[in-house]
PDB file of N, CA and C in Angstrom:
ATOM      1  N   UNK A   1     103.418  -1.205 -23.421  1.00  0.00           N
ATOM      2  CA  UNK A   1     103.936  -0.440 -22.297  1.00  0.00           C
ATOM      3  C   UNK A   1     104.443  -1.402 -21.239  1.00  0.00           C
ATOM      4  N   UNK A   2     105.637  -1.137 -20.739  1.00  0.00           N
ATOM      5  CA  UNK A   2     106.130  -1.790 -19.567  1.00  0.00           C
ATOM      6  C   UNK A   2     106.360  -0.859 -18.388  1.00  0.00           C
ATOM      7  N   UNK A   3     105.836  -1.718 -17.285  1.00  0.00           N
ATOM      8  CA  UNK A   3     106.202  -1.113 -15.901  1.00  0.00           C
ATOM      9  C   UNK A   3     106.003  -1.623 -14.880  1.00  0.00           C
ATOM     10  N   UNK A   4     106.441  -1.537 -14.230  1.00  0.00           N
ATOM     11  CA  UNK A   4     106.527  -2.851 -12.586  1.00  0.00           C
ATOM     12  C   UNK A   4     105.833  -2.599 -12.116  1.00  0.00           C
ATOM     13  N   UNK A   5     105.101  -1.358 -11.748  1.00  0.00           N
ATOM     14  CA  UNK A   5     103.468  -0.909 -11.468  1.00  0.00           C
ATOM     15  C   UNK A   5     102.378  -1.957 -12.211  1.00  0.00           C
ATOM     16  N   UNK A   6     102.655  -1.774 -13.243  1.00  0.00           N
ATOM     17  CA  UNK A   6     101.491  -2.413 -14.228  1.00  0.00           C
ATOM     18  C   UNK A   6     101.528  -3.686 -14.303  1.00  0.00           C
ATOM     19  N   UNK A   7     100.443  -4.519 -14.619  1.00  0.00           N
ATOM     20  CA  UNK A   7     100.567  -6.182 -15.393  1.00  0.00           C
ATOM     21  C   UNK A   7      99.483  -6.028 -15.531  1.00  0.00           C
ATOM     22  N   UNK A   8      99.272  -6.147 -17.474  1.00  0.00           N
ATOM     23  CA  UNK A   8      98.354  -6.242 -18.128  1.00  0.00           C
ATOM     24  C   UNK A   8      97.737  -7.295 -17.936  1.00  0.00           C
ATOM     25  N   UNK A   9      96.498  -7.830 -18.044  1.00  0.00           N
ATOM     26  CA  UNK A   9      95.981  -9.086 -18.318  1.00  0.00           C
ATOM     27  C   UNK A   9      94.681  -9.522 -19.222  1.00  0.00           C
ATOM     28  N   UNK A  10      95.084 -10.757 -20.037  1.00  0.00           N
ATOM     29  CA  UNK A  10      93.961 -10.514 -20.928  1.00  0.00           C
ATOM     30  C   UNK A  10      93.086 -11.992 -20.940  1.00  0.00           C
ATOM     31  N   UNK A  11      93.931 -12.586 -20.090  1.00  0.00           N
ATOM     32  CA  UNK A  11      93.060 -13.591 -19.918  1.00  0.00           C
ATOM     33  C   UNK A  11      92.388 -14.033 -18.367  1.00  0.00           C
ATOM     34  N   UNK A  12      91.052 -14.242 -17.963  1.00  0.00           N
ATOM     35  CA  UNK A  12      90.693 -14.115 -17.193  1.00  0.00           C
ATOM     36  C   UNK A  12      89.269 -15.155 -16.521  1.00  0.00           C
ATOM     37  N   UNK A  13      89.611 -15.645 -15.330  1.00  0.00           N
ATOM     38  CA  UNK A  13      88.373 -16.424 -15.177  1.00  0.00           C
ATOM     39  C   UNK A  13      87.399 -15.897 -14.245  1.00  0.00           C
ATOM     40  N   UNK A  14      86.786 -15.221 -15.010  1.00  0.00           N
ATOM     41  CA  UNK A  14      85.494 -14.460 -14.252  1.00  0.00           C
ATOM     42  C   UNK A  14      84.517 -14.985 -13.504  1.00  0.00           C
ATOM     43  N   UNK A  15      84.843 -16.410 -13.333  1.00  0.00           N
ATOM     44  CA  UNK A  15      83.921 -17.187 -12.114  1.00  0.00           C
ATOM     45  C   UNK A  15      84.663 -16.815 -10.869  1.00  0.00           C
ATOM     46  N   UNK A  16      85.646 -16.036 -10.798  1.00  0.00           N
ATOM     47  CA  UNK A  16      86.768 -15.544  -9.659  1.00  0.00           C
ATOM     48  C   UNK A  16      86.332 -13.796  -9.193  1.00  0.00           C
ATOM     49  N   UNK A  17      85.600 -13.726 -10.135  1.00  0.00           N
ATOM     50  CA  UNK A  17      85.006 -12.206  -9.937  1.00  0.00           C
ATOM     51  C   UNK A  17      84.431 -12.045  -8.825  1.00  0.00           C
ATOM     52  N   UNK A  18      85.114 -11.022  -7.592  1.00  0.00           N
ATOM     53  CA  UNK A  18      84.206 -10.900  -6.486  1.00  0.00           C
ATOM     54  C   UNK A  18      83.126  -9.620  -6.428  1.00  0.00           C
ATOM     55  N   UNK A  19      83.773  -8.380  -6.598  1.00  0.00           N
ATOM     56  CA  UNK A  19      83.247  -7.537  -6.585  1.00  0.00           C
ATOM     57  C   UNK A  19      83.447  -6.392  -8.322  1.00  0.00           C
ATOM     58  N   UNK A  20      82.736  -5.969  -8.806  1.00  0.00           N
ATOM     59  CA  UNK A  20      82.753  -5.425  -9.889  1.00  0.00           C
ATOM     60  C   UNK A  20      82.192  -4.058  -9.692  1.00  0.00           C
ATOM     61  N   UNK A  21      83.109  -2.809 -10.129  1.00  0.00           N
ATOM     62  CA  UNK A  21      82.067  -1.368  -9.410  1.00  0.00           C
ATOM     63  C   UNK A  21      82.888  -0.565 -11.056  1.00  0.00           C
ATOM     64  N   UNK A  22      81.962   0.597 -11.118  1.00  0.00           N
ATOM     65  CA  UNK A  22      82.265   1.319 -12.061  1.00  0.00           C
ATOM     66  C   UNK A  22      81.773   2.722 -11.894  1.00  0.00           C
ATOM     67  N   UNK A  23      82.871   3.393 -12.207  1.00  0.00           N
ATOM     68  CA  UNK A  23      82.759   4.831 -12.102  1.00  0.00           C
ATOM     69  C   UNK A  23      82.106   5.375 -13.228  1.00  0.00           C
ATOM     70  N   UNK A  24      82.360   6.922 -14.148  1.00  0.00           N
ATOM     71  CA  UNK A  24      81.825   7.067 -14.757  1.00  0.00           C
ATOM     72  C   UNK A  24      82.265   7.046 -16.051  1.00  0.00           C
ATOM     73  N   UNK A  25      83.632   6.590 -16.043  1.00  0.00           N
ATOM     74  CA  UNK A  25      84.317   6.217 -17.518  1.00  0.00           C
ATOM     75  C   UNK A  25      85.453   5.354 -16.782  1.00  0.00           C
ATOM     76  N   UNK A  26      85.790   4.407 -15.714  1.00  0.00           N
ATOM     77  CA  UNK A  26      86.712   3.773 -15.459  1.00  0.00           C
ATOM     78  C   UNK A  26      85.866   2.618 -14.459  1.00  0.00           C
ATOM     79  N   UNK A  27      86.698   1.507 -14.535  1.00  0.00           N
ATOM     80  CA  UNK A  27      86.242   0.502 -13.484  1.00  0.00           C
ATOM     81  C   UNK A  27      87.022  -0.408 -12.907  1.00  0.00           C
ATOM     82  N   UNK A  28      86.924  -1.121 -11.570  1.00  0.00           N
ATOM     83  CA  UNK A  28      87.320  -1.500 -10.687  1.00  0.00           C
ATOM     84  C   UNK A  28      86.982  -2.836 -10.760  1.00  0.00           C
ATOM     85  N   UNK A  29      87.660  -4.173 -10.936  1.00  0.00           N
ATOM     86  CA  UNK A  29      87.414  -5.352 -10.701  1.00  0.00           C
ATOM     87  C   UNK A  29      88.274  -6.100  -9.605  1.00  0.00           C
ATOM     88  N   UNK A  30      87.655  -6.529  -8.640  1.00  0.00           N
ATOM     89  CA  UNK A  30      88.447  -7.476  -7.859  1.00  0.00           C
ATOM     90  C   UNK A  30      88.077  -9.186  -7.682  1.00  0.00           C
ATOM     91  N   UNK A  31      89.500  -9.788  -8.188  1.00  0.00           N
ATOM     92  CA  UNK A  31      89.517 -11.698  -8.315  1.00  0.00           C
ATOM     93  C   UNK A  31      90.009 -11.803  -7.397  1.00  0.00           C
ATOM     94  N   UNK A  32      89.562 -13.026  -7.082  1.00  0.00           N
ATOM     95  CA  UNK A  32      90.480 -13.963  -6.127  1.00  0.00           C
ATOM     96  C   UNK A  32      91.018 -15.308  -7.159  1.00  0.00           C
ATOM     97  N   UNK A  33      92.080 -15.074  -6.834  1.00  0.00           N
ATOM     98  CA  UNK A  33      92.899 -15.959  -7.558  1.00  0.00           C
ATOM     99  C   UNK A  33      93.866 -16.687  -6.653  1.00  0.00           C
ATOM    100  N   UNK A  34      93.532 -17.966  -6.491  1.00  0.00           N
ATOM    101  CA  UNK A  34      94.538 -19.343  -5.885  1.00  0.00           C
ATOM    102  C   UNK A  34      94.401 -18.849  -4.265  1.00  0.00           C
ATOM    103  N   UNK A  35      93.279 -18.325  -3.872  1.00  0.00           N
ATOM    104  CA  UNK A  35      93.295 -17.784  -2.454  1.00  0.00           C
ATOM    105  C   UNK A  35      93.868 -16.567  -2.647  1.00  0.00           C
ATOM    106  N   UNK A  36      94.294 -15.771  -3.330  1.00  0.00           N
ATOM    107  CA  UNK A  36      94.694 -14.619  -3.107  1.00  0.00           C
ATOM    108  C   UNK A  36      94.167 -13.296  -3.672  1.00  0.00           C
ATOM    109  N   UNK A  37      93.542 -12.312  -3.211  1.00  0.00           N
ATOM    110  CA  UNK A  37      92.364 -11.479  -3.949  1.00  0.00           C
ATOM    111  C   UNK A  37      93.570 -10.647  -4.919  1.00  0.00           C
ATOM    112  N   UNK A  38      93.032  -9.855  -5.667  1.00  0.00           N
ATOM    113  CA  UNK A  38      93.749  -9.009  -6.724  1.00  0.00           C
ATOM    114  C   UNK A  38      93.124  -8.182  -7.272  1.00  0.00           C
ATOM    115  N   UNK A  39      93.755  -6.717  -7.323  1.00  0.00           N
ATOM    116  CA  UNK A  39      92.430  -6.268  -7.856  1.00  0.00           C
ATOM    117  C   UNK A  39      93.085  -5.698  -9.461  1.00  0.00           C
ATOM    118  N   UNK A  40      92.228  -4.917  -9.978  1.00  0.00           N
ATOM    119  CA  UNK A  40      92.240  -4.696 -11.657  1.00  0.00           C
ATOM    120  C   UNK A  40      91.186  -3.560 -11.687  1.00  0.00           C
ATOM    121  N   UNK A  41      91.569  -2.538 -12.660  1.00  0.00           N
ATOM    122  CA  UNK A  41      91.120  -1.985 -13.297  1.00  0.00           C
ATOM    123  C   UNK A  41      91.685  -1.545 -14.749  1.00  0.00           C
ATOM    124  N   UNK A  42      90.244  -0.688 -15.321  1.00  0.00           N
ATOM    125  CA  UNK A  42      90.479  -0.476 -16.827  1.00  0.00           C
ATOM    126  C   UNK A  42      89.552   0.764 -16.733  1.00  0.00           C
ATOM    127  N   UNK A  43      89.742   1.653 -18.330  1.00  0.00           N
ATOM    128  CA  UNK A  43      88.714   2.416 -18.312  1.00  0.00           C
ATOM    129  C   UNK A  43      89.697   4.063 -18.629  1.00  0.00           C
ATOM    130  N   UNK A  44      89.099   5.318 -18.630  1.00  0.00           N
ATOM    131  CA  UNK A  44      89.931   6.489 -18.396  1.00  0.00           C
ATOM    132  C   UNK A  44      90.801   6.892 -17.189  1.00  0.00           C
ATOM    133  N   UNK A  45      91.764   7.354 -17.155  1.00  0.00           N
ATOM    134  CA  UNK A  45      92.930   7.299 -16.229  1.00  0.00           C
ATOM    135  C   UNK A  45      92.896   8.647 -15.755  1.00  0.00           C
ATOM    136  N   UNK A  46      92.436  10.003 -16.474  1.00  0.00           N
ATOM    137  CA  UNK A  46      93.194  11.222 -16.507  1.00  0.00           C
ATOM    138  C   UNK A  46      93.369  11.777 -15.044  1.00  0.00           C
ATOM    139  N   UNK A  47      92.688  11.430 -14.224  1.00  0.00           N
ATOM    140  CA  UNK A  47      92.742  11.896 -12.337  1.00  0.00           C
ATOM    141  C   UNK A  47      93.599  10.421 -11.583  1.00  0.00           C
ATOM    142  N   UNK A  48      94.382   9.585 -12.987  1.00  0.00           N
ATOM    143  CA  UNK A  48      94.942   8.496 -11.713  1.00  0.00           C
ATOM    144  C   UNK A  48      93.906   7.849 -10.786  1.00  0.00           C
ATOM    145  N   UNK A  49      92.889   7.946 -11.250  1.00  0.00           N
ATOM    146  CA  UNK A  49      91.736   6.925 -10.737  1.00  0.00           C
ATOM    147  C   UNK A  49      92.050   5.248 -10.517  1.00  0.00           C
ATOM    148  N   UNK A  50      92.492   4.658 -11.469  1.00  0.00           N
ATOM    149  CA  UNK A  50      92.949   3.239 -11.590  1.00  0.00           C
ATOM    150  C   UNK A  50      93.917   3.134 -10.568  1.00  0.00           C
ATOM    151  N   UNK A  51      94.772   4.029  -9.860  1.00  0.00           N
ATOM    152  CA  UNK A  51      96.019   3.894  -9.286  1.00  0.00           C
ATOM    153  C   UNK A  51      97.332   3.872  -9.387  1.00  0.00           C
ATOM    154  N   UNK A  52      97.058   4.268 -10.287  1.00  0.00           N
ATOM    155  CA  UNK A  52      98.679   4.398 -11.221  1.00  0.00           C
ATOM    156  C   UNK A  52      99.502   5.738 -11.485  1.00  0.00           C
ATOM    157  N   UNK A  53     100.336   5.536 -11.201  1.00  0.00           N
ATOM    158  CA  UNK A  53     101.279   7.176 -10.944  1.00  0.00           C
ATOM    159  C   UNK A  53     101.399   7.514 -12.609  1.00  0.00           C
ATOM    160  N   UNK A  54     100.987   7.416 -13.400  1.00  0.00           N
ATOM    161  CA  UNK A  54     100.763   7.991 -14.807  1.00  0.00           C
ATOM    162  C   UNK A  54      99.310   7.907 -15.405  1.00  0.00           C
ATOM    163  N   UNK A  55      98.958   9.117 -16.336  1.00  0.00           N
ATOM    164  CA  UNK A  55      97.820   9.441 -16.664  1.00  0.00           C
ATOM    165  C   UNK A  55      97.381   9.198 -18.230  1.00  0.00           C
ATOM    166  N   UNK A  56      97.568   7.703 -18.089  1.00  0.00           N
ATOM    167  CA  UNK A  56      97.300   7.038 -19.414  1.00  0.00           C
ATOM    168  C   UNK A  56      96.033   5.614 -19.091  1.00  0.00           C
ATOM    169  N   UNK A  57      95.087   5.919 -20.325  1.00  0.00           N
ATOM    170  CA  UNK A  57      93.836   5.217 -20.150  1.00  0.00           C
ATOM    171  C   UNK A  57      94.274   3.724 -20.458  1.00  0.00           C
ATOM    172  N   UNK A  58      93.576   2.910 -19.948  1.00  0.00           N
ATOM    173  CA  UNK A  58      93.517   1.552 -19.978  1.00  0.00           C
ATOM    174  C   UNK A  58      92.702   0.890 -20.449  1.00  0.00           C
ATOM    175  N   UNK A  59      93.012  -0.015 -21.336  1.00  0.00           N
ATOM    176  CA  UNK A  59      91.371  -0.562 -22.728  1.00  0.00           C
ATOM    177  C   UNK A  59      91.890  -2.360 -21.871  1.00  0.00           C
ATOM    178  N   UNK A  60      92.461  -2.608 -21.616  1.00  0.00           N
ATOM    179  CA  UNK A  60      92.707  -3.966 -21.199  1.00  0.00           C
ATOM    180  C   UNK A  60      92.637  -4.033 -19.126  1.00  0.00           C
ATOM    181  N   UNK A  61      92.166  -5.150 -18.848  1.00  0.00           N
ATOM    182  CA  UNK A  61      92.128  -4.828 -17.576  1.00  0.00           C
ATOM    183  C   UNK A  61      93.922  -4.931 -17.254  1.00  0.00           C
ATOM    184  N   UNK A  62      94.155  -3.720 -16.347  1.00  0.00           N
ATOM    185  CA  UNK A  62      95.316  -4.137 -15.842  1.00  0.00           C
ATOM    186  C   UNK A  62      95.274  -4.053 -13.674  1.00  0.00           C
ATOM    187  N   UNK A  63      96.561  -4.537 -13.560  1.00  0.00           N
ATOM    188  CA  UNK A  63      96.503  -5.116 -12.214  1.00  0.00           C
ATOM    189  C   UNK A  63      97.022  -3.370 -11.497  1.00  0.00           C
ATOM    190  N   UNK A  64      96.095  -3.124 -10.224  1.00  0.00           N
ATOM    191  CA  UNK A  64      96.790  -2.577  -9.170  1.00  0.00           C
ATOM    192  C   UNK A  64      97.247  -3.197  -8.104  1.00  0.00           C
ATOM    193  N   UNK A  65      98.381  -3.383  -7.960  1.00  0.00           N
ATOM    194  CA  UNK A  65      99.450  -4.318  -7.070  1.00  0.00           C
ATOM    195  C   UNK A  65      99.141  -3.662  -5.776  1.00  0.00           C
ATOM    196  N   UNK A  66      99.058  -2.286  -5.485  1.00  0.00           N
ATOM    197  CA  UNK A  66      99.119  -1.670  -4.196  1.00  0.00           C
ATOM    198  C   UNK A  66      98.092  -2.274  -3.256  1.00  0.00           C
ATOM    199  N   UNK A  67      97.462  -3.184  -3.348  1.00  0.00           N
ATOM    200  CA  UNK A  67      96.128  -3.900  -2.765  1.00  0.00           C
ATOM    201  C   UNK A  67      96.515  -5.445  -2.868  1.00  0.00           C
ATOM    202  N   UNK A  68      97.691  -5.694  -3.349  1.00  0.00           N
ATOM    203  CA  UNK A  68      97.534  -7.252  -3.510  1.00  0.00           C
ATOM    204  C   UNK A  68      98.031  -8.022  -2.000  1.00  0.00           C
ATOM    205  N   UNK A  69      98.325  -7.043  -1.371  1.00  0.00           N
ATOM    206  CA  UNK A  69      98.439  -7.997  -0.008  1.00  0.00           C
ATOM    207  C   UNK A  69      97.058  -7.599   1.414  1.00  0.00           C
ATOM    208  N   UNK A  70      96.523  -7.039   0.518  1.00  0.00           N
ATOM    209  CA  UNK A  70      95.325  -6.384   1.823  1.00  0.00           C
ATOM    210  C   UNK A  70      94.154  -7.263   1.691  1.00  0.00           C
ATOM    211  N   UNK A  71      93.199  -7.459   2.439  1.00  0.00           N
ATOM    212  CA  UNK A  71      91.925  -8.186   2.502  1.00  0.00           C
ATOM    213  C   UNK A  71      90.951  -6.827   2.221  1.00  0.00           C
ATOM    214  N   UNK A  72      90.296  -6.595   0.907  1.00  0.00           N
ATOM    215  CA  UNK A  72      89.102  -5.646   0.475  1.00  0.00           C
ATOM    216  C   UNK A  72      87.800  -6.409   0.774  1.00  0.00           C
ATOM    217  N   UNK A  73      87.780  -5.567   1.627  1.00  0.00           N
ATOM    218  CA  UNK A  73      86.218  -5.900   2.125  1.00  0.00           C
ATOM    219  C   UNK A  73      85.110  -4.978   0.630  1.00  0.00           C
ATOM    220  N   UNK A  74      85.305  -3.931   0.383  1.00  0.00           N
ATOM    221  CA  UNK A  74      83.926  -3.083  -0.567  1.00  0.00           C
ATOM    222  C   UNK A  74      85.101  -2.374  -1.447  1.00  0.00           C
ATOM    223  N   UNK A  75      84.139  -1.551  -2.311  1.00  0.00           N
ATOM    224  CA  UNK A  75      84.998  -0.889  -3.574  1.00  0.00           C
ATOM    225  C   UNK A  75      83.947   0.109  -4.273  1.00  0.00           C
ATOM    226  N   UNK A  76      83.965   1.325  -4.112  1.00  0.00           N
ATOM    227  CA  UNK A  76      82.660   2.374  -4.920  1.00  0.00           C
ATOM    228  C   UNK A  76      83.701   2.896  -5.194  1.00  0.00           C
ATOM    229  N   UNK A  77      83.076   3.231  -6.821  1.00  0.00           N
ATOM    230  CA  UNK A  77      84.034   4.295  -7.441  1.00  0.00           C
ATOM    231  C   UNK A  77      82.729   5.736  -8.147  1.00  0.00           C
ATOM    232  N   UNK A  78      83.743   6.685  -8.309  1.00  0.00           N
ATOM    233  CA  UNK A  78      83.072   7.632  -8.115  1.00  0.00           C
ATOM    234  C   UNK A  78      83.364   8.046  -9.642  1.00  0.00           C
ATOM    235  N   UNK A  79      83.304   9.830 -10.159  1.00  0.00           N
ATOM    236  CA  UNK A  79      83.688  10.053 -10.947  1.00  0.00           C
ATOM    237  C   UNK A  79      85.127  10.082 -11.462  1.00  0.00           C
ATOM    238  N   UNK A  80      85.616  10.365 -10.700  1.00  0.00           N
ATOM    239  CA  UNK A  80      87.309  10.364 -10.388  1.00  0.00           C
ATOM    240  C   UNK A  80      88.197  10.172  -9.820  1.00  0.00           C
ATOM    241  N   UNK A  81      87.515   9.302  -8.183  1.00  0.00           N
ATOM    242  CA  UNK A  81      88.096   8.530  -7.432  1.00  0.00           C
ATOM    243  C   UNK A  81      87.505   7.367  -6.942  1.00  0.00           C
ATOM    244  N   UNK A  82      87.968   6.776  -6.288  1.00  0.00           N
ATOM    245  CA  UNK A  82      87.453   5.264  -5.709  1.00  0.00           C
ATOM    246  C   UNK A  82      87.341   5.302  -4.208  1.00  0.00           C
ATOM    247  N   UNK A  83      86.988   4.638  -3.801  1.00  0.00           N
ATOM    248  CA  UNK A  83      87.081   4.108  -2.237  1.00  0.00           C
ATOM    249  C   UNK A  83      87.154   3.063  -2.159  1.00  0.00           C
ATOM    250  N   UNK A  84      88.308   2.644  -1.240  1.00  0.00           N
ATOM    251  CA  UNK A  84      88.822   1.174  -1.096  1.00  0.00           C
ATOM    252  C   UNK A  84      88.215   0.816   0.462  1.00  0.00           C
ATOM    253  N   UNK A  85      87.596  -0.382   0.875  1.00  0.00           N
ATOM    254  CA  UNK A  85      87.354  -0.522   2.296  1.00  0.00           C
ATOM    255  C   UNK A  85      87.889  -1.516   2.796  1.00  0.00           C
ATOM    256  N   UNK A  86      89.045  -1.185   3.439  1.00  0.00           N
ATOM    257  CA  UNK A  86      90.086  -2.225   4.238  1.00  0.00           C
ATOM    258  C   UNK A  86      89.136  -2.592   5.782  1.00  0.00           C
ATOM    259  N   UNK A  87      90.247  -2.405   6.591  1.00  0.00           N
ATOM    260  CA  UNK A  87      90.112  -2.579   7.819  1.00  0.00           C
ATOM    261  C   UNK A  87      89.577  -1.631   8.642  1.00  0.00           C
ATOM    262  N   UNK A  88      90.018  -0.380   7.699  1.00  0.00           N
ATOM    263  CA  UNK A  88      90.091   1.133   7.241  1.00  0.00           C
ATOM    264  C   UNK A  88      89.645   1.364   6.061  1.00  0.00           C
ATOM    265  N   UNK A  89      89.340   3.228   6.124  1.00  0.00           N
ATOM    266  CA  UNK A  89      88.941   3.492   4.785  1.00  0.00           C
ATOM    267  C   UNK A  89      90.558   3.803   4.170  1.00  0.00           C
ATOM    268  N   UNK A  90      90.814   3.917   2.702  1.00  0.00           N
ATOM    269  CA  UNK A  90      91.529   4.075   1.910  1.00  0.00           C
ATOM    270  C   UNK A  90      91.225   4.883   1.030  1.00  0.00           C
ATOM    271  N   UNK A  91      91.435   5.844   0.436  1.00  0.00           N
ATOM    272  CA  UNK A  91      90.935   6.850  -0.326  1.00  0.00           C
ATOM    273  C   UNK A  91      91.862   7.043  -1.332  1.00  0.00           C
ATOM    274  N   UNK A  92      91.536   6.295  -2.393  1.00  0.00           N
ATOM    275  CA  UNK A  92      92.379   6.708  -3.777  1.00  0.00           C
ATOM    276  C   UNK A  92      91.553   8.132  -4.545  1.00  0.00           C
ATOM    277  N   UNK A  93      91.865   9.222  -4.278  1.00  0.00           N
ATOM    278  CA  UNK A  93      91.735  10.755  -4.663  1.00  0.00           C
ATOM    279  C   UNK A  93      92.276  10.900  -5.880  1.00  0.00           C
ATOM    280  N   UNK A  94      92.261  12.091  -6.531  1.00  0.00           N
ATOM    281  CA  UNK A  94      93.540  12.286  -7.610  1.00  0.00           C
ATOM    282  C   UNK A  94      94.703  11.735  -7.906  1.00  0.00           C
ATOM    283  N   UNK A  95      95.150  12.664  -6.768  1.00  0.00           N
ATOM    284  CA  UNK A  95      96.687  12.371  -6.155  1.00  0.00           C
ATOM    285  C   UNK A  95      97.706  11.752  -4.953  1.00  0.00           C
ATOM    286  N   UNK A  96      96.535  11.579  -4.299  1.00  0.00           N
ATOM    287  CA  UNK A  96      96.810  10.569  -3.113  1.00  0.00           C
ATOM    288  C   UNK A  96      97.441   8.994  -3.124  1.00  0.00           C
ATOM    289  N   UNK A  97      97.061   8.654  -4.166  1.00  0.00           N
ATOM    290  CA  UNK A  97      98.033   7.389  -4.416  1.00  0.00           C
ATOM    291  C   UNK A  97      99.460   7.462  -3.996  1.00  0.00           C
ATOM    292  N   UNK A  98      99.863   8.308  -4.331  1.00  0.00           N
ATOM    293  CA  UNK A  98     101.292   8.573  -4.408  1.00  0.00           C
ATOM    294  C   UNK A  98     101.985   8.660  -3.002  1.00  0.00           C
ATOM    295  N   UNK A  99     101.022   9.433  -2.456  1.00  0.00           N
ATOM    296  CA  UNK A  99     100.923   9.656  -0.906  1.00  0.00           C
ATOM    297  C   UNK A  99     101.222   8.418  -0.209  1.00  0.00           C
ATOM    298  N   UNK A 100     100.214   7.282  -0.872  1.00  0.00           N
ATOM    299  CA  UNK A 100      99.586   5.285   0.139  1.00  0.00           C
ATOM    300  C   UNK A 100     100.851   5.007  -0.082  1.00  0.00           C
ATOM    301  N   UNK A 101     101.265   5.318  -1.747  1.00  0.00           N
ATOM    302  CA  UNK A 101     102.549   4.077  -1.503  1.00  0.00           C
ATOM    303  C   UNK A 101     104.257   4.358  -0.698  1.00  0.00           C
ATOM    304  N   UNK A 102     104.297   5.755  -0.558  1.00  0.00           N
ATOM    305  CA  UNK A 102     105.278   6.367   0.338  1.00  0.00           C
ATOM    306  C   UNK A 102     105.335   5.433   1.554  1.00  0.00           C
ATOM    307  N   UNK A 103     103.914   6.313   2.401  1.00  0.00           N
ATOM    308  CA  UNK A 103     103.707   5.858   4.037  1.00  0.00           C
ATOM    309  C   UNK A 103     103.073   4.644   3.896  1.00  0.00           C
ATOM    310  N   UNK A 104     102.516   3.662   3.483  1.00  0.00           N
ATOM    311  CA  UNK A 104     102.159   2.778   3.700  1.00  0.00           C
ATOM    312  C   UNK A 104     102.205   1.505   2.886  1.00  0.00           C
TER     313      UNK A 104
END
């Protein structure tokens, strides 16, 4: 699958692992890589949990870009959504993604 949203990744140095959270069939990893945090998830997709404007599951970690320029302070994920903790809260919902990347 290709998409400018997405970048798969399969190789990974998990001594870069900051925070690791998991919902109840999907999960949330955030690296810091070269000074720069990044986050990733994998796992079931069907509520767009991972962040991604399509509702296809993920067996490989892949990258959510919409966070790659923010400083994440925390990360709980739930059954079908996440909470991101910026500066602010961030609330990846169902369908709200779609919403962050419009206005913000």
């Amino acid at each position: 699958m290709s998409n400018n949203l997405i970048e798969k990744k399969k190789n990974f140095n998990f001594k870069n692992l900051k925070i690791f959270r998991n919902g109840s069939v999907h999960n949330l990893l955030l690296f810091s890589e070269n000074g720069k945090e990044k986050l990733y998830g994998f796992g079931y997709n069907g509520s767009k949990q991972l962040g991604t404007s399509q509702h296809l599951n993920f067996s490989d970690l892949t990258e959510i870009p919409y966070f790659n320029d923010k400083k994440i302070k925390n990360i709980e994920c739930g059954q079908g959504h996440n909470l991101i903790l910026l500066g602010f809260i961030y609330f990846l919902f169902i369908y709200l993604f779609i919403f962050f990347l419009i206005f913000f």
